[in-house]
PDB file of N, CA and C in Angstrom:
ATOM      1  N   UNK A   1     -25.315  18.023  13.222  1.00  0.00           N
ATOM      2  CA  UNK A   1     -26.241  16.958  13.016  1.00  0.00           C
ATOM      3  C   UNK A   1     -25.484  15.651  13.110  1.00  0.00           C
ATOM      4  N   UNK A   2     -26.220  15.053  13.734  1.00  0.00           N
ATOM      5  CA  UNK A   2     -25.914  13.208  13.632  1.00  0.00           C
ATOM      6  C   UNK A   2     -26.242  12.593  13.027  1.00  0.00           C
ATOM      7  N   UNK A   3     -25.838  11.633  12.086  1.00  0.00           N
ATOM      8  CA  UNK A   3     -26.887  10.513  11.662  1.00  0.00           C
ATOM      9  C   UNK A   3     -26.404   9.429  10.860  1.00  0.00           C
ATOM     10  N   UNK A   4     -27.045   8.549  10.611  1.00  0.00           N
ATOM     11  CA  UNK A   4     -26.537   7.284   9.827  1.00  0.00           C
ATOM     12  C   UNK A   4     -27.275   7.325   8.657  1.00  0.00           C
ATOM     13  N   UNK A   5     -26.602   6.967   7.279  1.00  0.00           N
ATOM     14  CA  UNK A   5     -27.526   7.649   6.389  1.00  0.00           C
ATOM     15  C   UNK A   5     -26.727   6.649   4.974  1.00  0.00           C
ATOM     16  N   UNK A   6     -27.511   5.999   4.407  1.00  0.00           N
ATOM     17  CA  UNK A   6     -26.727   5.528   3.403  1.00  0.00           C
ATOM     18  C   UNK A   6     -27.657   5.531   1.798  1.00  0.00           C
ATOM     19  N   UNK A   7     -28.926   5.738   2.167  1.00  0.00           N
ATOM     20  CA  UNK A   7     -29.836   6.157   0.848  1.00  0.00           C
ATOM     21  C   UNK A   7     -29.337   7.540  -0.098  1.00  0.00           C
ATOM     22  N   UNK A   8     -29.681   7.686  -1.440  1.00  0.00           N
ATOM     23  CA  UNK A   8     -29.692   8.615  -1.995  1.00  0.00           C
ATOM     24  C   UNK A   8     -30.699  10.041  -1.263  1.00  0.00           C
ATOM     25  N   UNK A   9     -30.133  10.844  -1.065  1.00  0.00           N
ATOM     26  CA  UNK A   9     -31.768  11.880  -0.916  1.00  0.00           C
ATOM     27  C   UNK A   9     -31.574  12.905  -2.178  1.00  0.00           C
ATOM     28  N   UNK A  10     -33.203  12.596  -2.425  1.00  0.00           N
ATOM     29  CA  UNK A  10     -33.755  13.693  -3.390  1.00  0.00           C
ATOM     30  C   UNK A  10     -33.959  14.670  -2.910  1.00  0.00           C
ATOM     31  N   UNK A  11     -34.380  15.086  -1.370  1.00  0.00           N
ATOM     32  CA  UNK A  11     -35.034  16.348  -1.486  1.00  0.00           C
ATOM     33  C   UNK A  11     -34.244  17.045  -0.721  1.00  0.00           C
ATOM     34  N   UNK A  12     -32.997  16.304  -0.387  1.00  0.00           N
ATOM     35  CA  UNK A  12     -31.653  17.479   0.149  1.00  0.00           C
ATOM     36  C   UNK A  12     -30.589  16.988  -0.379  1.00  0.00           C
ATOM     37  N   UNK A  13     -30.041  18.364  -0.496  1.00  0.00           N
ATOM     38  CA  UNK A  13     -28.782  18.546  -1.499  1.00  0.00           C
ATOM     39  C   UNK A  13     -27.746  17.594  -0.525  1.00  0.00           C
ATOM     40  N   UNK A  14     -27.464  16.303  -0.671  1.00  0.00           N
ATOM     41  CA  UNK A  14     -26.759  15.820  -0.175  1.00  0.00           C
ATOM     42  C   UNK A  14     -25.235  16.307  -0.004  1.00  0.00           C
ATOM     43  N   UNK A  15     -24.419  16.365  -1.097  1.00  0.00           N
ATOM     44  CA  UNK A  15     -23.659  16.957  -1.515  1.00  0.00           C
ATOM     45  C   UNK A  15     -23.427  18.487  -0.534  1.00  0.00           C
ATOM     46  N   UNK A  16     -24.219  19.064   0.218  1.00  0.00           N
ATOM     47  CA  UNK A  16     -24.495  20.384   1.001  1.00  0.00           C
ATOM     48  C   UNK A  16     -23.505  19.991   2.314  1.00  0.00           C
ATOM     49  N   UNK A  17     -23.621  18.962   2.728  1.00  0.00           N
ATOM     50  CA  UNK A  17     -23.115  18.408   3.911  1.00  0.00           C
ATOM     51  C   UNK A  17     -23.107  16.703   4.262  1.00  0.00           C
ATOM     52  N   UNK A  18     -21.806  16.664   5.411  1.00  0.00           N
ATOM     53  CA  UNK A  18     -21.873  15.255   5.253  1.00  0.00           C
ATOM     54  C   UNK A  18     -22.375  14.742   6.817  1.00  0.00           C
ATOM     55  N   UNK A  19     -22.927  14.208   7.394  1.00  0.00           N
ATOM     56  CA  UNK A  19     -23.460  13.772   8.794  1.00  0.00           C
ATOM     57  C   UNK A  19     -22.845  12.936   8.944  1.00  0.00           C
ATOM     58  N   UNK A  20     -22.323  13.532  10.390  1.00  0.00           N
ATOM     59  CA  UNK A  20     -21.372  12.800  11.402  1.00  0.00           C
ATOM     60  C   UNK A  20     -21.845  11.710  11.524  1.00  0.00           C
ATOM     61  N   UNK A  21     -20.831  10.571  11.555  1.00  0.00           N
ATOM     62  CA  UNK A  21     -21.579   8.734  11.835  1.00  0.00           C
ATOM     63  C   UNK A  21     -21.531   8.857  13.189  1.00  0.00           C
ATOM     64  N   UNK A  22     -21.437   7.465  13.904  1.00  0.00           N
ATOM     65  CA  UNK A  22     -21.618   7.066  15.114  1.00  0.00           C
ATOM     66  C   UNK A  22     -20.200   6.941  15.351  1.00  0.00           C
ATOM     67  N   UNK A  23     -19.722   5.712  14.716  1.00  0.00           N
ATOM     68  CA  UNK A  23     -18.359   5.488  14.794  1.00  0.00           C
ATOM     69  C   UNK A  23     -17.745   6.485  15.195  1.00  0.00           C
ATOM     70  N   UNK A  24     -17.969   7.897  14.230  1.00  0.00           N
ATOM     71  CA  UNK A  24     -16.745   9.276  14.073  1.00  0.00           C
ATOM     72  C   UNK A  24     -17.382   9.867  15.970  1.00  0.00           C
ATOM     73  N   UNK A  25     -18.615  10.082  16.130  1.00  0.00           N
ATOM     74  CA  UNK A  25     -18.735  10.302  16.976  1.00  0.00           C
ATOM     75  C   UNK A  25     -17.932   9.491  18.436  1.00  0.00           C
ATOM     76  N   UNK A  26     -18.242   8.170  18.551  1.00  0.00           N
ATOM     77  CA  UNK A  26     -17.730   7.513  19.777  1.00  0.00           C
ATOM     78  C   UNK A  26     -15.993   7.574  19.299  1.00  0.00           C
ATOM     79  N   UNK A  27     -15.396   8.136  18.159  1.00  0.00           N
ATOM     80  CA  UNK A  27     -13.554   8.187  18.159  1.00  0.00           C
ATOM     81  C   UNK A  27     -13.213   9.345  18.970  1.00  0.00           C
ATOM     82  N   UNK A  28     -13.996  10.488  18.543  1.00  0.00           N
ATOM     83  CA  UNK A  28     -13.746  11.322  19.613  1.00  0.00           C
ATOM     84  C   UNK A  28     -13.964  11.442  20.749  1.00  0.00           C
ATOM     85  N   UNK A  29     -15.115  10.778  21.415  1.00  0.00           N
ATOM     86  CA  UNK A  29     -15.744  10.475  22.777  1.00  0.00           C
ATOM     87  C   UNK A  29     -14.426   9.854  23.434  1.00  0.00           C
ATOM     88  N   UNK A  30     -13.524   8.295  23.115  1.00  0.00           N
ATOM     89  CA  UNK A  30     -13.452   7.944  23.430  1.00  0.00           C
ATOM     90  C   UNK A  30     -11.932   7.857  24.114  1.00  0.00           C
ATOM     91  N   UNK A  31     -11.688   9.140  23.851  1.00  0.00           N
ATOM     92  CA  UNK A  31     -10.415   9.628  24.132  1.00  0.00           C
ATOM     93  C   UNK A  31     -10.589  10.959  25.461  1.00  0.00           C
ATOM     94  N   UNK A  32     -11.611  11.041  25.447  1.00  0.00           N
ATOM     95  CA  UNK A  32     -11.579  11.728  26.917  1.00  0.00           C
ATOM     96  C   UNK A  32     -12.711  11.362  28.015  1.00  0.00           C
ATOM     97  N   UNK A  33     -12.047  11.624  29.107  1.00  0.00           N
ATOM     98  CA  UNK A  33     -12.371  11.133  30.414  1.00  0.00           C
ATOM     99  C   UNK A  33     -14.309  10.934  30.953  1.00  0.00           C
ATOM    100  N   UNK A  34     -14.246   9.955  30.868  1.00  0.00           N
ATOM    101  CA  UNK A  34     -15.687   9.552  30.970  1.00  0.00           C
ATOM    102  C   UNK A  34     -16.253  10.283  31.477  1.00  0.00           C
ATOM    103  N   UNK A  35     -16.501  10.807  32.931  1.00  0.00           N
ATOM    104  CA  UNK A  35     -16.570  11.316  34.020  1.00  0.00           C
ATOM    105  C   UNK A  35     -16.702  12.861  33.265  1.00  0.00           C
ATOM    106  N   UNK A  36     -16.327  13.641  32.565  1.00  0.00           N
ATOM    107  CA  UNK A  36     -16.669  14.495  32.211  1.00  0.00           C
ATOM    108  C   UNK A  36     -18.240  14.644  31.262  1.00  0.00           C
ATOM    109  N   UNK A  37     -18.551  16.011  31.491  1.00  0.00           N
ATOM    110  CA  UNK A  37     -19.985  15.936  31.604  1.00  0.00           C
ATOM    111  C   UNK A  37     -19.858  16.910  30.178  1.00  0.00           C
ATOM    112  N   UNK A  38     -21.119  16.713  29.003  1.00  0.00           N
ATOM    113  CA  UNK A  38     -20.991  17.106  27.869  1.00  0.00           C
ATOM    114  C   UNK A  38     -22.509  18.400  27.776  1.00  0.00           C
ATOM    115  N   UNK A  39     -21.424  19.142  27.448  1.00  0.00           N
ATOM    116  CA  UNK A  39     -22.587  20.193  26.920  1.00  0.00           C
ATOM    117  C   UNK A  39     -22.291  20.737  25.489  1.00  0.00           C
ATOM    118  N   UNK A  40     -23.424  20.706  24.912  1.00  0.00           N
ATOM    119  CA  UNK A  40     -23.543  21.160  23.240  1.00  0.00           C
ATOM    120  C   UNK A  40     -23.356  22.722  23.156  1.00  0.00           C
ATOM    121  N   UNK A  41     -22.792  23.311  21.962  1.00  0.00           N
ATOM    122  CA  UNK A  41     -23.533  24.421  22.026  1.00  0.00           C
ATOM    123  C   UNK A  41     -22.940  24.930  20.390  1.00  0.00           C
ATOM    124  N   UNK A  42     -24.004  26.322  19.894  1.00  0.00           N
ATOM    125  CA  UNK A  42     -24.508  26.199  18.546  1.00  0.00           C
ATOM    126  C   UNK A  42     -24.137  27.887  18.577  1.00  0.00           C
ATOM    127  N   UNK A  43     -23.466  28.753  17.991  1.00  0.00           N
ATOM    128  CA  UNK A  43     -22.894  30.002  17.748  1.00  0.00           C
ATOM    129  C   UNK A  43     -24.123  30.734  17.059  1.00  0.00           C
ATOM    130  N   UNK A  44     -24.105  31.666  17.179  1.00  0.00           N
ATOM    131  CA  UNK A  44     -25.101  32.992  16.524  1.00  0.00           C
ATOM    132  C   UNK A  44     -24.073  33.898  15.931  1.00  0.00           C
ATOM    133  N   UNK A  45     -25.068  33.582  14.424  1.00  0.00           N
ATOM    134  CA  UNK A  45     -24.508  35.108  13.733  1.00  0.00           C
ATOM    135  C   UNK A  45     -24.548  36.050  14.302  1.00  0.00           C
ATOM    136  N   UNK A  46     -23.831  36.790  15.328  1.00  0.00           N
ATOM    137  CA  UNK A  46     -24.514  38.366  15.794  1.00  0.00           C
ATOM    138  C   UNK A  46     -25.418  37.474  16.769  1.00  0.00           C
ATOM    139  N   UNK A  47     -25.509  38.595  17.657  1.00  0.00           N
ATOM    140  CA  UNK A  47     -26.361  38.078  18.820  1.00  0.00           C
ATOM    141  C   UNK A  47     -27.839  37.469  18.434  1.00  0.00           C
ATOM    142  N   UNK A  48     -28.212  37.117  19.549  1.00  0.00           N
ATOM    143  CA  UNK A  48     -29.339  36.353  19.196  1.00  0.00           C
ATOM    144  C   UNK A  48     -30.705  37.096  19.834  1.00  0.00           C
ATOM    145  N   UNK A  49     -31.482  36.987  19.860  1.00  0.00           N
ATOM    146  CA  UNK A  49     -32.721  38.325  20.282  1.00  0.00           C
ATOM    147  C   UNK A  49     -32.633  38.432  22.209  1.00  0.00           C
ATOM    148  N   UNK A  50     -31.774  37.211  22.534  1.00  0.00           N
ATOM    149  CA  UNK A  50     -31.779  37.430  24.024  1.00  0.00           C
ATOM    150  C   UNK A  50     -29.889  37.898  24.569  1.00  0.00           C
ATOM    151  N   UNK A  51     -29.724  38.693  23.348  1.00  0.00           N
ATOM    152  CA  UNK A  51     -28.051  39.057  23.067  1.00  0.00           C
ATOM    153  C   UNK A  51     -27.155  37.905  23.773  1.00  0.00           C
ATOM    154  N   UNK A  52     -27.484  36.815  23.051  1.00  0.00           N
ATOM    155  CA  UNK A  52     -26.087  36.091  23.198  1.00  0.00           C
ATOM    156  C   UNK A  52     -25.406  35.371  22.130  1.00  0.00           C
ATOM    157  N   UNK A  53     -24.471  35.347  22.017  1.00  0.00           N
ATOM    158  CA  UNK A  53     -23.628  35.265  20.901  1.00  0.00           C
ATOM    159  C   UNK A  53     -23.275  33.510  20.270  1.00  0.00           C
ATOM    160  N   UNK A  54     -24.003  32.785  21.155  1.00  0.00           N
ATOM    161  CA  UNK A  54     -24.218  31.022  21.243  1.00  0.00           C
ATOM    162  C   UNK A  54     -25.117  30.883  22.401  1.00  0.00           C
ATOM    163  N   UNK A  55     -26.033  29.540  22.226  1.00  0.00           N
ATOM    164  CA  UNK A  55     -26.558  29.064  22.836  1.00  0.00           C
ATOM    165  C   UNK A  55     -26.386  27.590  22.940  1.00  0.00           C
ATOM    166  N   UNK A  56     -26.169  27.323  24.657  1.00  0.00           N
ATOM    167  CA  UNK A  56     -25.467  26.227  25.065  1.00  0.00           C
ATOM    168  C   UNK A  56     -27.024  25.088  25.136  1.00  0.00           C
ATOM    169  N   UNK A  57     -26.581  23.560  24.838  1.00  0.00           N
ATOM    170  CA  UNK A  57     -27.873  23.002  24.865  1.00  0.00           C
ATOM    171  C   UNK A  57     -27.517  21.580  25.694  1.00  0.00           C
ATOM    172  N   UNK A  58     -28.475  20.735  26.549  1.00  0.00           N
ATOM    173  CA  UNK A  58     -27.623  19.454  27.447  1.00  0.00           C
ATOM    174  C   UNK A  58     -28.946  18.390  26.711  1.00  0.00           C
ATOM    175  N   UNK A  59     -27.643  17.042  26.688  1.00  0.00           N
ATOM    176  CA  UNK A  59     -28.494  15.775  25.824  1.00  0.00           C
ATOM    177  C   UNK A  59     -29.706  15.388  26.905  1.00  0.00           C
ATOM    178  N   UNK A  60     -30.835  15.565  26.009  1.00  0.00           N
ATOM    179  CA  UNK A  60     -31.679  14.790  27.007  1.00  0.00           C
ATOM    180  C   UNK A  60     -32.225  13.016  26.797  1.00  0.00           C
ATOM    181  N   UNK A  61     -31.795  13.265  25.622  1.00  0.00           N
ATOM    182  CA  UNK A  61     -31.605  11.530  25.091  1.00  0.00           C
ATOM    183  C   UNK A  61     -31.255  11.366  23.662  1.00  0.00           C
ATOM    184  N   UNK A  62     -30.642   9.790  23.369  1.00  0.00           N
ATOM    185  CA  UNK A  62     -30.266   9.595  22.064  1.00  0.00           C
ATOM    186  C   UNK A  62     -31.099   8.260  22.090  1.00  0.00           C
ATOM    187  N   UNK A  63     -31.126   8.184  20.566  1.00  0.00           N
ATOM    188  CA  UNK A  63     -32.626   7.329  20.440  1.00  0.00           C
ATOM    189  C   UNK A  63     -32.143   6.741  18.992  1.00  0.00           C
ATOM    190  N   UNK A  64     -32.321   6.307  18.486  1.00  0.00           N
ATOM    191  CA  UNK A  64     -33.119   5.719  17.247  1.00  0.00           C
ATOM    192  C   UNK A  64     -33.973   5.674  16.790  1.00  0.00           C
ATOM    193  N   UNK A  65     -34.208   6.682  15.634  1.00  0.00           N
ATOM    194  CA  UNK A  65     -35.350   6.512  14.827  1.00  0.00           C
ATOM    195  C   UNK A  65     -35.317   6.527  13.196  1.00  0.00           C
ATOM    196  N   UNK A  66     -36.571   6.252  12.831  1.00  0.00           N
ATOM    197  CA  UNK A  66     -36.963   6.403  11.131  1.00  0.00           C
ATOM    198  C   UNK A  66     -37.031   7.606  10.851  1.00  0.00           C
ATOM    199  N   UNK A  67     -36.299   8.228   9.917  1.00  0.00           N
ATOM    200  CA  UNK A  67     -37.134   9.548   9.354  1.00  0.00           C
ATOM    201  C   UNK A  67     -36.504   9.993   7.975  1.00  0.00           C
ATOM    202  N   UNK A  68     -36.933  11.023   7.354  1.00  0.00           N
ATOM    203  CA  UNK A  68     -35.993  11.057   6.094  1.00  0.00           C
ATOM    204  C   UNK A  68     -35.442  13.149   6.052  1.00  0.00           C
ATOM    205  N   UNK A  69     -34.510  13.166   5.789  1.00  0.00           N
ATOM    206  CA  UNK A  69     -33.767  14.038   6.062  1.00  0.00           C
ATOM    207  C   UNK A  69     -34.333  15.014   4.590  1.00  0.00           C
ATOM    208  N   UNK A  70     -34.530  16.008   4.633  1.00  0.00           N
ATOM    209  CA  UNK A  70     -35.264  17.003   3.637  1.00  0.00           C
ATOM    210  C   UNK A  70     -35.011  18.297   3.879  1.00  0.00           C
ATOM    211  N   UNK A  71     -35.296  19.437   3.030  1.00  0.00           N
ATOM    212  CA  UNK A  71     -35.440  21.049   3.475  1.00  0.00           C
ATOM    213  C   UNK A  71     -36.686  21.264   3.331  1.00  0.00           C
ATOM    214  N   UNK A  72     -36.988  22.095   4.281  1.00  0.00           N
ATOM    215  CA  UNK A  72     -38.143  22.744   4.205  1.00  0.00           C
ATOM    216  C   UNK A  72     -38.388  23.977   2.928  1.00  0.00           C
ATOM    217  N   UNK A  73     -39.001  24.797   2.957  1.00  0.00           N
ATOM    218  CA  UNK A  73     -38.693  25.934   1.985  1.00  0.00           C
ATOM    219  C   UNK A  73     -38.360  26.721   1.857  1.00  0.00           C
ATOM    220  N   UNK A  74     -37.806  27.150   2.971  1.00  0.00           N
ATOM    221  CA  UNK A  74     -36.966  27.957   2.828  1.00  0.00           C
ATOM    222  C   UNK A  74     -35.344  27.522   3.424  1.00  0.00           C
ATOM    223  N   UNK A  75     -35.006  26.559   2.708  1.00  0.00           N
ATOM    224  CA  UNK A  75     -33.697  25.711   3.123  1.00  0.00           C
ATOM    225  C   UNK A  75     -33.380  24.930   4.196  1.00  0.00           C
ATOM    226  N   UNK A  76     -34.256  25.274   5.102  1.00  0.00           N
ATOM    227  CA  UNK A  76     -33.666  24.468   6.657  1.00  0.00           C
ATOM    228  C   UNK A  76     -33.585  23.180   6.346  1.00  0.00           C
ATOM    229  N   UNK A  77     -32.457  22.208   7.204  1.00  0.00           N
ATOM    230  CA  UNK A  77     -32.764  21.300   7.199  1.00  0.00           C
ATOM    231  C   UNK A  77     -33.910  20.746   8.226  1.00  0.00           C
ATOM    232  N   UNK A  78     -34.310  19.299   7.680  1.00  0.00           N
ATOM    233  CA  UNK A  78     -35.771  19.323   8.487  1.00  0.00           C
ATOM    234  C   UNK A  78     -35.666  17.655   8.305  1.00  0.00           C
ATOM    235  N   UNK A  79     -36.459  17.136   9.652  1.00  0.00           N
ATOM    236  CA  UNK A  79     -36.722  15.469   9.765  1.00  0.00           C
ATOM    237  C   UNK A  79     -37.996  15.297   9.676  1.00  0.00           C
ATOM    238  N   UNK A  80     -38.502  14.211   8.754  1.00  0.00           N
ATOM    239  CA  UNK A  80     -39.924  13.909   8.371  1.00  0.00           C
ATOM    240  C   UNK A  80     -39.881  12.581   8.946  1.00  0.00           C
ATOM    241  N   UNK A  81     -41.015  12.368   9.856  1.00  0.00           N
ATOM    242  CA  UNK A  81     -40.600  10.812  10.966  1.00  0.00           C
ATOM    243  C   UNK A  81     -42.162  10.244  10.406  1.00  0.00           C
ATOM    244  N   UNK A  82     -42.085  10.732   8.942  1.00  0.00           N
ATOM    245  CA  UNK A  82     -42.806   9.590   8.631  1.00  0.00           C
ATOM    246  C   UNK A  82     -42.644   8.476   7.591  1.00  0.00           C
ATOM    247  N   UNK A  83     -43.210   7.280   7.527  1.00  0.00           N
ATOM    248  CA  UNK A  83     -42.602   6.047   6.858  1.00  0.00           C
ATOM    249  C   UNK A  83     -42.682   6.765   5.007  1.00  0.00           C
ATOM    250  N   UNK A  84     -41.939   6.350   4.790  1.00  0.00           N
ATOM    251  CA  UNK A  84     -41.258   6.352   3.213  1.00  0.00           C
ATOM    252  C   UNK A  84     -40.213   5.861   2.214  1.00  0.00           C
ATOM    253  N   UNK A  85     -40.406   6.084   0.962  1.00  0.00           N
ATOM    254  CA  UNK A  85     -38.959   5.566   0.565  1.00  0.00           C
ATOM    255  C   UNK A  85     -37.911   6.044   0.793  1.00  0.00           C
ATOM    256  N   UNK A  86     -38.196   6.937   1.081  1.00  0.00           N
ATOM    257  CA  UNK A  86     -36.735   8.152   1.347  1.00  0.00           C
ATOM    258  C   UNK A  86     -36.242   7.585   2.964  1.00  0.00           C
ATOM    259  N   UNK A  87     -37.169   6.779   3.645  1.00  0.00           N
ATOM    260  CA  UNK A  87     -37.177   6.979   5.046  1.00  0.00           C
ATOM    261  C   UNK A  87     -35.945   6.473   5.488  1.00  0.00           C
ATOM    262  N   UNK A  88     -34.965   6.719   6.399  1.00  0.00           N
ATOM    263  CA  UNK A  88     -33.837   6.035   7.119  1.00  0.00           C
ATOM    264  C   UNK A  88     -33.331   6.134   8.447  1.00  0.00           C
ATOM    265  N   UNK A  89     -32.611   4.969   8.825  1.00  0.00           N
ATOM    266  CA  UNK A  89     -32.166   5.385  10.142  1.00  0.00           C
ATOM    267  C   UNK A  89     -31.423   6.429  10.717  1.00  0.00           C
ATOM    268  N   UNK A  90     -32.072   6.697  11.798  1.00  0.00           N
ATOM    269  CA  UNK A  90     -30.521   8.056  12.230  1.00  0.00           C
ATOM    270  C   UNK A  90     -30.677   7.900  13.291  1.00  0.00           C
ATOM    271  N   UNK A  91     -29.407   8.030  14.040  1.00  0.00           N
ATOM    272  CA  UNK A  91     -29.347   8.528  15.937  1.00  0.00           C
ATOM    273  C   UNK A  91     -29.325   9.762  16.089  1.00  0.00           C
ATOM    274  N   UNK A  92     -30.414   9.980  17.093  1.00  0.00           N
ATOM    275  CA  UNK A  92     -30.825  11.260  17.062  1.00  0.00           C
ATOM    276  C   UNK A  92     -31.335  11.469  18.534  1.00  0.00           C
ATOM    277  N   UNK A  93     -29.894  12.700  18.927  1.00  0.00           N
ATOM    278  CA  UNK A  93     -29.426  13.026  20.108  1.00  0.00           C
ATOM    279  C   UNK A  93     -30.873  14.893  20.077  1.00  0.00           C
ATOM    280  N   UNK A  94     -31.275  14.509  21.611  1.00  0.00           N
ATOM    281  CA  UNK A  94     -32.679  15.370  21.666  1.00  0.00           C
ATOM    282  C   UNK A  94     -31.630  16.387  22.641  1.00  0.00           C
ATOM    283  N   UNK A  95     -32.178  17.673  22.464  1.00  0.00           N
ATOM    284  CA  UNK A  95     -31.087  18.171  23.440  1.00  0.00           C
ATOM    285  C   UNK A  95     -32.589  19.254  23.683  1.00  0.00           C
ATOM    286  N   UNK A  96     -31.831  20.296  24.817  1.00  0.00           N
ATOM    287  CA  UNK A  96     -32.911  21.211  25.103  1.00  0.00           C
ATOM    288  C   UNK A  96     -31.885  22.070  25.442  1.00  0.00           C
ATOM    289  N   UNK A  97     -32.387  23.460  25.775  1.00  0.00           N
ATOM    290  CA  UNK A  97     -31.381  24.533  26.256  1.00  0.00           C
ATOM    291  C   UNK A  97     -32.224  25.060  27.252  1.00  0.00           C
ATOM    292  N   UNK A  98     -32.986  24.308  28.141  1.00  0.00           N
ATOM    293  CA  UNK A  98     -33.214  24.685  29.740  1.00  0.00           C
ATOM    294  C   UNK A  98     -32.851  23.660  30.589  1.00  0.00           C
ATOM    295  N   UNK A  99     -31.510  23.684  30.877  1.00  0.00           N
ATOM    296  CA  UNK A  99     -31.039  22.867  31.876  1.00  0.00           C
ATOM    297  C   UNK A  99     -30.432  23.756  33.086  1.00  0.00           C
TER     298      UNK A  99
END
């Protein structure tokens, strides 16, 4: 996860994890060769129902938006992009895994 985040959150265990800034992001960017082309990708416990062991994903845009960072109920983390007190900025890189 990405994001810029400087509010308290109530409804996630902050303390659970810390989200990568921008800054931390462009220190590592900025040490290798532009021209190289970036692909994401996210590991599986044990294969995944189409047996693969990670699934690779390509940016389809980074954006800026409002939203407030929360779990759902059964732990996931989850973005609510609607206005609130909790609400805050984050950059938030859209990716897909059909490229």
């Amino acid at each position: 996860m990405l994001g810029i985040s400087t509010k308290e959150r109530t409804n996630y265990n902050a303390g659970e994890c810390e989200l990568m800034k921008v800054k931390e992001l462009q220190e590592k960017l900025k040490n290798l060769d532009p021209n190289f082309e970036v692909v994401c990708y996210k590991e599986n416990e044990g294969l995944d129902d189409k047996g693969r062991g990670f699934v690779l994903f390509d940016i389809v845009s980074i954006d800026l938006k409002q939203a407030e960072l929360t779990r759902i109920n059964n732990g996931i983390p989850y973005l609510k992009f609607d206005q609130s007190e909790l609400t805050e900025k984050f950059a938030i890189l859209e990716v897909t895994e059909d490229f």
